[in-house]
Structures are given as C-alpha cells and as structure tokens.
PDB file of N, CA and C in Angstrom:
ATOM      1  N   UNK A   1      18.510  -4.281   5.700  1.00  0.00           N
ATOM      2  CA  UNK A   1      18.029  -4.742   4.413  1.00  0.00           C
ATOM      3  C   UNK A   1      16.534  -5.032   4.472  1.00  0.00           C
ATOM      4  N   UNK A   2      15.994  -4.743   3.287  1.00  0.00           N
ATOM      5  CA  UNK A   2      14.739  -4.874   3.246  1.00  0.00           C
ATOM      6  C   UNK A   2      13.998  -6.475   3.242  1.00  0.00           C
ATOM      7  N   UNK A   3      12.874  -7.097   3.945  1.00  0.00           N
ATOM      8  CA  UNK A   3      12.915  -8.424   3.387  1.00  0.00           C
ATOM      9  C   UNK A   3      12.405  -8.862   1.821  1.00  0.00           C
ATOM     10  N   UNK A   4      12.311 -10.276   1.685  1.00  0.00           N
ATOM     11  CA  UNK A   4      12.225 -10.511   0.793  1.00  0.00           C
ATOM     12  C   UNK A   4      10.937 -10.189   0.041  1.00  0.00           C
ATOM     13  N   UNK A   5       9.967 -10.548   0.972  1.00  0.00           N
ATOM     14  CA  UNK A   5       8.547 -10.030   0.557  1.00  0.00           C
ATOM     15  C   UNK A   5       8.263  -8.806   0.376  1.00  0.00           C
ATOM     16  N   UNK A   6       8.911  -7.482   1.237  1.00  0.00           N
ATOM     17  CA  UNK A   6       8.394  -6.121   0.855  1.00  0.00           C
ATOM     18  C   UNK A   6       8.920  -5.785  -0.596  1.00  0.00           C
ATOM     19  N   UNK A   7      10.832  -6.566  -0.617  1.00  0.00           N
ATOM     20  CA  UNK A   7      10.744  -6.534  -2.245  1.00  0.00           C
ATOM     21  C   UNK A   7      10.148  -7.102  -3.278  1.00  0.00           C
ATOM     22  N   UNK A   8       9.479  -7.781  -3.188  1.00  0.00           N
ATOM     23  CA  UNK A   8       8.503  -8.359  -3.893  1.00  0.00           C
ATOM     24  C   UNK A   8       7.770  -7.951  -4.934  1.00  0.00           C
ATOM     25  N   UNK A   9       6.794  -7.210  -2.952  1.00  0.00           N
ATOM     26  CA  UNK A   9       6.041  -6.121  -3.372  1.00  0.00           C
ATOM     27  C   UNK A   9       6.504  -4.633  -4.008  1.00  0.00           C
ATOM     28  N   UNK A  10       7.575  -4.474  -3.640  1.00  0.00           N
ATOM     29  CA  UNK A  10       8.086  -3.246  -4.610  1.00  0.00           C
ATOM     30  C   UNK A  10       8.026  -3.466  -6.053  1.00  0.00           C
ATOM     31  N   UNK A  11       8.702  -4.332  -6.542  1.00  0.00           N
ATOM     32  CA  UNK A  11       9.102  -4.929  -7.771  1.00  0.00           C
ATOM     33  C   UNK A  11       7.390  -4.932  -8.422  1.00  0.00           C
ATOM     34  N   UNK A  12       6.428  -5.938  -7.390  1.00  0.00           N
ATOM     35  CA  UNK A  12       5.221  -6.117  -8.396  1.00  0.00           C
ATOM     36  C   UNK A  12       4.545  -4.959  -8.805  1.00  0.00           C
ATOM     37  N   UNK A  13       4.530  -3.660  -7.843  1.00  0.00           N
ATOM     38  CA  UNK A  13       4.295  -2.435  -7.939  1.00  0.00           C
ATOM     39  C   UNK A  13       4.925  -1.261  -8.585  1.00  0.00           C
ATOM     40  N   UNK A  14       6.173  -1.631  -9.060  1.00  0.00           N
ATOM     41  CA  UNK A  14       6.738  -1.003  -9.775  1.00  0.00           C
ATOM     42  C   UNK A  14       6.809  -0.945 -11.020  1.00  0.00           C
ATOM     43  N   UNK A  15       7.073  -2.732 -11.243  1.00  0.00           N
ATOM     44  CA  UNK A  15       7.471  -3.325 -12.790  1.00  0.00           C
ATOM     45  C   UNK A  15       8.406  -3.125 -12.932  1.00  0.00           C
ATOM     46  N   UNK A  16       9.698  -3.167 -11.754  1.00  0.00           N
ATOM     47  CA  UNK A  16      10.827  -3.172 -12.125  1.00  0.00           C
ATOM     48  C   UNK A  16      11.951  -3.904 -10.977  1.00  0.00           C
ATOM     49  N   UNK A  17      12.706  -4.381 -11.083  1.00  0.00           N
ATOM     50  CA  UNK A  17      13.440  -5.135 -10.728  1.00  0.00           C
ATOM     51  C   UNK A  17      14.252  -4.483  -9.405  1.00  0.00           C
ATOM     52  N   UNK A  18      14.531  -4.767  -8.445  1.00  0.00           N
ATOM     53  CA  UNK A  18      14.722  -4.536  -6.866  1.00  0.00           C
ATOM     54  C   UNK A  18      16.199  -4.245  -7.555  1.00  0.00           C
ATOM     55  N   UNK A  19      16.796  -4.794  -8.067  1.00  0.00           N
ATOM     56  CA  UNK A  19      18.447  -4.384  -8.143  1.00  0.00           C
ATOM     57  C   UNK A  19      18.674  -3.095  -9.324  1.00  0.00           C
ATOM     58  N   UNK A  20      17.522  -2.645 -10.424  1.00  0.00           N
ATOM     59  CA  UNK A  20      17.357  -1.514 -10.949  1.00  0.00           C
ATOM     60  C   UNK A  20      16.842  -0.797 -10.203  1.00  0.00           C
ATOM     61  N   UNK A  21      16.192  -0.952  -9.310  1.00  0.00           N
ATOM     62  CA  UNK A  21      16.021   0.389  -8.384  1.00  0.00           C
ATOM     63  C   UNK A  21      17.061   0.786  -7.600  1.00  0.00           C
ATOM     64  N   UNK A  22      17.690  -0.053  -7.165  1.00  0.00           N
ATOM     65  CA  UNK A  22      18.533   0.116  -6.529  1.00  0.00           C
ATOM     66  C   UNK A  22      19.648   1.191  -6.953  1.00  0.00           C
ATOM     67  N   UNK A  23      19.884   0.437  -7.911  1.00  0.00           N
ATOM     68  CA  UNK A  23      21.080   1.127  -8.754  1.00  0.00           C
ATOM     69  C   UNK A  23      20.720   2.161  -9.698  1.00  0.00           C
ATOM     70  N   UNK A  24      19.489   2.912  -9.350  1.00  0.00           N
ATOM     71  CA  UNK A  24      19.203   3.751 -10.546  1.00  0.00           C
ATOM     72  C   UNK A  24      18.895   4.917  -9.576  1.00  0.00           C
ATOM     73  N   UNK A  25      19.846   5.920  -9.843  1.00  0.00           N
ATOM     74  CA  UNK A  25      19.325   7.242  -9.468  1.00  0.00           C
ATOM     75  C   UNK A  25      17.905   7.671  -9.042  1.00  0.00           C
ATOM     76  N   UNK A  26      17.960   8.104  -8.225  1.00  0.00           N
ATOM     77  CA  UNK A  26      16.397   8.873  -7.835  1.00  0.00           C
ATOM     78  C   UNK A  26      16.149   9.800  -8.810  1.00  0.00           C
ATOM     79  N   UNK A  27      16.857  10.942  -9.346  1.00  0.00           N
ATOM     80  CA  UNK A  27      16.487  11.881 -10.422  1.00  0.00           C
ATOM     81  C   UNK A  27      16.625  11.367 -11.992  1.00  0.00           C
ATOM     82  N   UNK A  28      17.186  10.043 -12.028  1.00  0.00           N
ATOM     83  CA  UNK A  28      16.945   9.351 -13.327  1.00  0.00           C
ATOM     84  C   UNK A  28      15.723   8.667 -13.302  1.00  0.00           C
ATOM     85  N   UNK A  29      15.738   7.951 -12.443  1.00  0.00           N
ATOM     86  CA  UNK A  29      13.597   7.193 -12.239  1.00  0.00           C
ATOM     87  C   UNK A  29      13.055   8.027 -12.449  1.00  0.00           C
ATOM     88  N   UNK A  30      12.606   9.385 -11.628  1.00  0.00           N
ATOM     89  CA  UNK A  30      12.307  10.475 -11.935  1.00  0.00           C
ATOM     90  C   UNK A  30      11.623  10.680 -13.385  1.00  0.00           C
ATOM     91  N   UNK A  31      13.062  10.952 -14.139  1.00  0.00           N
ATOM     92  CA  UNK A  31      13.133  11.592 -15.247  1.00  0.00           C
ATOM     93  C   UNK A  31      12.645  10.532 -16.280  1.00  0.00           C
ATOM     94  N   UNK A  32      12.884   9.432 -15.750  1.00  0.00           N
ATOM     95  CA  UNK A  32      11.824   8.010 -16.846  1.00  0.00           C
ATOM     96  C   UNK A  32      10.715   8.448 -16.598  1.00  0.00           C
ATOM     97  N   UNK A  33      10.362   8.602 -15.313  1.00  0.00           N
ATOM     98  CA  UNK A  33       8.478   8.314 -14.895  1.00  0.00           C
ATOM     99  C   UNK A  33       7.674   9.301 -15.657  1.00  0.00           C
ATOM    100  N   UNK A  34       8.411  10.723 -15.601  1.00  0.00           N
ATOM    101  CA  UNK A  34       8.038  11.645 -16.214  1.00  0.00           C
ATOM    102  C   UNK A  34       7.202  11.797 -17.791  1.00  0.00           C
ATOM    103  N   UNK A  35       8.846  11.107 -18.602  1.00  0.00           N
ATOM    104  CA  UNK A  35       8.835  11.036 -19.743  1.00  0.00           C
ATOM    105  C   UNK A  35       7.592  10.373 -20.464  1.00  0.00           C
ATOM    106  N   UNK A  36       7.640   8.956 -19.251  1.00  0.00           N
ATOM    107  CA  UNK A  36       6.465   7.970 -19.343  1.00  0.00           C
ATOM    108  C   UNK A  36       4.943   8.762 -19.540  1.00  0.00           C
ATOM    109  N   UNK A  37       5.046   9.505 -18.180  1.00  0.00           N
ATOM    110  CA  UNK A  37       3.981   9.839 -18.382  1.00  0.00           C
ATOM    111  C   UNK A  37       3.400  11.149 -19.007  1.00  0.00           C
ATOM    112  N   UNK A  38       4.700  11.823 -19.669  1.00  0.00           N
ATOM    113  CA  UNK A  38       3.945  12.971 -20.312  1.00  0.00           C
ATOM    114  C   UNK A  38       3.938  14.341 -19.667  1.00  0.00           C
ATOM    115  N   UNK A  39       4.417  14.564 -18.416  1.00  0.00           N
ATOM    116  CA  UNK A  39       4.484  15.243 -17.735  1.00  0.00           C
ATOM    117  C   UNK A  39       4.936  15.367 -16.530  1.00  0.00           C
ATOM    118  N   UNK A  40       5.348  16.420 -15.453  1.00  0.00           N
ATOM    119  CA  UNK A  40       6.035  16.090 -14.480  1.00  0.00           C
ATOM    120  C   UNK A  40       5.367  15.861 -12.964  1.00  0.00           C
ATOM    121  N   UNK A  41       6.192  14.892 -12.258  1.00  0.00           N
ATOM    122  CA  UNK A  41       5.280  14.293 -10.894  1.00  0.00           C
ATOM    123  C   UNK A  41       5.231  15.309 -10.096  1.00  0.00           C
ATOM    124  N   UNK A  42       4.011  15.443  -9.415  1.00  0.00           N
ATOM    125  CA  UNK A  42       3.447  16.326  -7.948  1.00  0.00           C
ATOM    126  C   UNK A  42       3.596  15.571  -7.061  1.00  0.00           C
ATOM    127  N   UNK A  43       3.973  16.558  -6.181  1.00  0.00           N
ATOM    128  CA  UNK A  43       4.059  15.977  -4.651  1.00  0.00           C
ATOM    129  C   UNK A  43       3.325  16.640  -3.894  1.00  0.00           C
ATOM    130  N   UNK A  44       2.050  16.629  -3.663  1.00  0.00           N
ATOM    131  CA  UNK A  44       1.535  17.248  -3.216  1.00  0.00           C
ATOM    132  C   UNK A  44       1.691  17.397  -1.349  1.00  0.00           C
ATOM    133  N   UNK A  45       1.312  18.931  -1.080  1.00  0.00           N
ATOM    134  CA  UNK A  45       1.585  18.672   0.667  1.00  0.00           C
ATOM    135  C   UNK A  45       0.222  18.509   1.369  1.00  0.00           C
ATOM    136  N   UNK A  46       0.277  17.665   2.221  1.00  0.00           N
ATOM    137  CA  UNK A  46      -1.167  17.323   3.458  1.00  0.00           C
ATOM    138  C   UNK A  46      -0.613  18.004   4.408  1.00  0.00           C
ATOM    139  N   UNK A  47      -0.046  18.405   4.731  1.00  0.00           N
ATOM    140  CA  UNK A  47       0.244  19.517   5.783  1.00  0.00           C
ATOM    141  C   UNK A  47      -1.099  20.159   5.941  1.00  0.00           C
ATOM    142  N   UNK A  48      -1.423  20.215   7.153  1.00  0.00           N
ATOM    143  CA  UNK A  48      -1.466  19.496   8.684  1.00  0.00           C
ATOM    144  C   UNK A  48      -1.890  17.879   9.007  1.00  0.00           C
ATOM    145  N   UNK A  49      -2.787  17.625   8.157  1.00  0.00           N
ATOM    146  CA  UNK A  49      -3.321  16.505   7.939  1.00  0.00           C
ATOM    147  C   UNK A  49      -2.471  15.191   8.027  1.00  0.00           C
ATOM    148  N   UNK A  50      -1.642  14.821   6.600  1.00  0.00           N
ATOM    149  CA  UNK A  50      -0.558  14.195   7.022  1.00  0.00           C
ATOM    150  C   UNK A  50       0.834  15.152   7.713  1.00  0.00           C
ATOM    151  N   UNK A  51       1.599  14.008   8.234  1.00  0.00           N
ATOM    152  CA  UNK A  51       2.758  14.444   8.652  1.00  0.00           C
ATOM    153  C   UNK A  51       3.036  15.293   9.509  1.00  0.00           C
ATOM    154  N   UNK A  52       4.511  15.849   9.772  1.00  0.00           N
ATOM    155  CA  UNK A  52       4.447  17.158  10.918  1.00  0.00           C
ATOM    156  C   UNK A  52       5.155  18.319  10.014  1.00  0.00           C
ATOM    157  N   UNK A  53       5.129  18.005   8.988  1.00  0.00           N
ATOM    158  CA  UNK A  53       5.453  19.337   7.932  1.00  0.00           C
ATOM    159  C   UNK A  53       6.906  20.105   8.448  1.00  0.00           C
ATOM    160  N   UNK A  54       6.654  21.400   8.568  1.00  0.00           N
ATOM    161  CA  UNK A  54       8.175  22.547   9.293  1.00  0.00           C
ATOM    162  C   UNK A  54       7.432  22.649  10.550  1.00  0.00           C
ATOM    163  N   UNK A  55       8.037  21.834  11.767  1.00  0.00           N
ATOM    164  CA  UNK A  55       7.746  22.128  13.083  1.00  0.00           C
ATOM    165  C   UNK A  55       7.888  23.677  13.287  1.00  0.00           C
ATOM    166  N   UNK A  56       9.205  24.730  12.757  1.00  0.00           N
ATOM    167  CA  UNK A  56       9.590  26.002  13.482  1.00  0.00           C
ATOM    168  C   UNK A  56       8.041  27.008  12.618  1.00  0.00           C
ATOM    169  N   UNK A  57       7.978  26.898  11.524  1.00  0.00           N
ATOM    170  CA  UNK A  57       6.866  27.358  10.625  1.00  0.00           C
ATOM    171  C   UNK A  57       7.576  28.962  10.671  1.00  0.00           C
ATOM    172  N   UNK A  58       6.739  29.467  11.458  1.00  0.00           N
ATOM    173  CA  UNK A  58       7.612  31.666  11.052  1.00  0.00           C
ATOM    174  C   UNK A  58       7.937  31.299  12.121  1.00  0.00           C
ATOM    175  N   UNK A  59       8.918  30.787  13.070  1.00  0.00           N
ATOM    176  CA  UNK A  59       9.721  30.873  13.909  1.00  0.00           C
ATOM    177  C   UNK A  59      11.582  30.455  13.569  1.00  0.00           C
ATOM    178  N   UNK A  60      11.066  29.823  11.902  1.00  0.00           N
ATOM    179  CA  UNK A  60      13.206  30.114  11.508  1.00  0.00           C
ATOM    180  C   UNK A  60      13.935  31.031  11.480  1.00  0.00           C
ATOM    181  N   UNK A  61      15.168  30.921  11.583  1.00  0.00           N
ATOM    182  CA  UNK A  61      16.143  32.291  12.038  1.00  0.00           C
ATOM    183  C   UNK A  61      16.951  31.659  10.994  1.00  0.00           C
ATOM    184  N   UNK A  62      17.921  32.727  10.328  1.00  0.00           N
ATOM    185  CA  UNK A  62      18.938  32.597   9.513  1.00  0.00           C
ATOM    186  C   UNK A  62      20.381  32.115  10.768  1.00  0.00           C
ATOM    187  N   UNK A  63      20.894  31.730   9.798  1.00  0.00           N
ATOM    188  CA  UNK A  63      22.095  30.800  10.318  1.00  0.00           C
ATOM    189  C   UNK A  63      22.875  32.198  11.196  1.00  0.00           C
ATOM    190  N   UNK A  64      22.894  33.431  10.976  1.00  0.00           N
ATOM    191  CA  UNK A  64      23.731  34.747  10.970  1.00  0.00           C
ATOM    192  C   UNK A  64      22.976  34.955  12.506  1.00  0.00           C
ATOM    193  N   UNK A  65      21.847  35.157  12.475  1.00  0.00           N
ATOM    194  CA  UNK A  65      20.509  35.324  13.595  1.00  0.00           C
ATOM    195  C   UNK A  65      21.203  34.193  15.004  1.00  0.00           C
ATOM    196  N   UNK A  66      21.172  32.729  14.093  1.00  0.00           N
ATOM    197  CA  UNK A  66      21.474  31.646  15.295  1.00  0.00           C
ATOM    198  C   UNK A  66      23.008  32.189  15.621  1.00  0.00           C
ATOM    199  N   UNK A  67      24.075  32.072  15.127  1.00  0.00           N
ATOM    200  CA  UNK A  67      25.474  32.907  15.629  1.00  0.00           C
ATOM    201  C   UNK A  67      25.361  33.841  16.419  1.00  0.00           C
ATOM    202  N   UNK A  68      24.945  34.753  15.994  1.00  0.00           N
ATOM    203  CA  UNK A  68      24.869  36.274  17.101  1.00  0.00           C
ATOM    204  C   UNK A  68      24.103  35.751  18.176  1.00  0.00           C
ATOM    205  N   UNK A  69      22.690  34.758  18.445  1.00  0.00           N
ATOM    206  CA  UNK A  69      22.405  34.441  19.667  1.00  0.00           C
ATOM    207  C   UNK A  69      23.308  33.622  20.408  1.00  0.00           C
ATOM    208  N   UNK A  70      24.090  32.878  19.838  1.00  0.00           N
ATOM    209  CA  UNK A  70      25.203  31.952  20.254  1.00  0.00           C
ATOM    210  C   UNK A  70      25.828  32.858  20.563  1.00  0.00           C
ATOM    211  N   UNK A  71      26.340  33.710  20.327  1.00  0.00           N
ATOM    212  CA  UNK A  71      27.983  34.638  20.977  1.00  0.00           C
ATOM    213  C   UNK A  71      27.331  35.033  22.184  1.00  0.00           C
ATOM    214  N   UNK A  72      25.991  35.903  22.187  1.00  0.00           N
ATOM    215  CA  UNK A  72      25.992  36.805  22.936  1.00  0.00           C
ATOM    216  C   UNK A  72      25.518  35.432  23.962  1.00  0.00           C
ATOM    217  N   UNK A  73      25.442  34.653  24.321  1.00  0.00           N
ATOM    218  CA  UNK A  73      25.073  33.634  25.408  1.00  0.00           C
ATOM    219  C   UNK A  73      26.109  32.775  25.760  1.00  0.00           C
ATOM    220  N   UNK A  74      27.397  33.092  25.213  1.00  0.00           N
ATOM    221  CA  UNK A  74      28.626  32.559  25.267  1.00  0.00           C
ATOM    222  C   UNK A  74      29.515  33.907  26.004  1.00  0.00           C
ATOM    223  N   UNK A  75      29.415  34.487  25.110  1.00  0.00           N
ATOM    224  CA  UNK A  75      30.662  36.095  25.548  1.00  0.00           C
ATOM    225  C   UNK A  75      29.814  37.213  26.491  1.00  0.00           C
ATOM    226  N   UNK A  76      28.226  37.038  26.206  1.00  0.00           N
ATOM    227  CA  UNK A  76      27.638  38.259  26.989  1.00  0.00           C
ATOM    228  C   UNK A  76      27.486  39.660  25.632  1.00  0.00           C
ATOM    229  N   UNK A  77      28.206  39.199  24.914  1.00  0.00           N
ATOM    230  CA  UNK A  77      28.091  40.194  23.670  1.00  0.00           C
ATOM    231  C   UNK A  77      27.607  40.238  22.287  1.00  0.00           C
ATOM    232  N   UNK A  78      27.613  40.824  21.276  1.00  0.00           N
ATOM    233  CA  UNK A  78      27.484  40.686  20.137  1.00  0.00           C
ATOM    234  C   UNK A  78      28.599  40.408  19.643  1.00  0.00           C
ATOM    235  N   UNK A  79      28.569  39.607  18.543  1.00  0.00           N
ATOM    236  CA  UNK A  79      30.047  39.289  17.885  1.00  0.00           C
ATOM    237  C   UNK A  79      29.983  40.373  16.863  1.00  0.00           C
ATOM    238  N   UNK A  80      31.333  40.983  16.719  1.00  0.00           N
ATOM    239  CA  UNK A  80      31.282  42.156  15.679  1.00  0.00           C
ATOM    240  C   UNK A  80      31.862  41.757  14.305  1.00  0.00           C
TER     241      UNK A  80
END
C-alpha cells in the first residue's frame, strides 16, 4: 500500500480523490482527461534517453521461430 503522504500528493496533483482513482478504470480516466482536454493524450517515447525501451530491438522472433528453435534443441529436429 501506498503511504499516506504519496497519497496526498496524488490526490493534490490530481484533484481527485485516492479512492476514485482507485476505483476508476484506467481507460475511463483516460477518456475523462481527454474529453477535458479537447483532445487525445501523447505518450511520448525517450527511448534511448529515458528508460530501456525493447531490449531485443530487430532481434524478436515470432512465437513459431521460438518453437522450431525449441524442438530442434530438444529432439535434434524440426518439428513438422
């Protein structure tokens, strides 16, 4: 649980009450904030800057790709 003071600060920063956030959908806040403001929120990416973004970047494999390397390192084969 969060303490009392960071909710506080949520609440004073929000203008809204720690137990309506709570209980209010993420895609309904959303869809208030929006309305509020006229248009819809960006999330913009800092990738590289902030965060560690997609560690694999062009190194993902489809789920089909990861299986067939799994068989053949299990059986020695391709799964047919």
């Amino acid at each position: 649980m969060a303490t009392k003071a960071f909710e506080q600060a949520v609440e004073l920063a929000t203008g809204v009450s720690i137990e309506v956030l709570r209980d209010t959908p993420v895609d309904e806040r959303q869809s208030t904030i929006e309305r509020a403001l006229g248009r819809p929120l960006r999330f913009p990416n800092r990738f590289p800057l902030i965060g560690r973004g997609n560690v694999l970047r062009d190194r993902a494999v489809s789920h089909g790709e990861v299986e067939k390397q799994f068989m053949r390192a299990i059986h020695g084969k391709q799964k047919t």
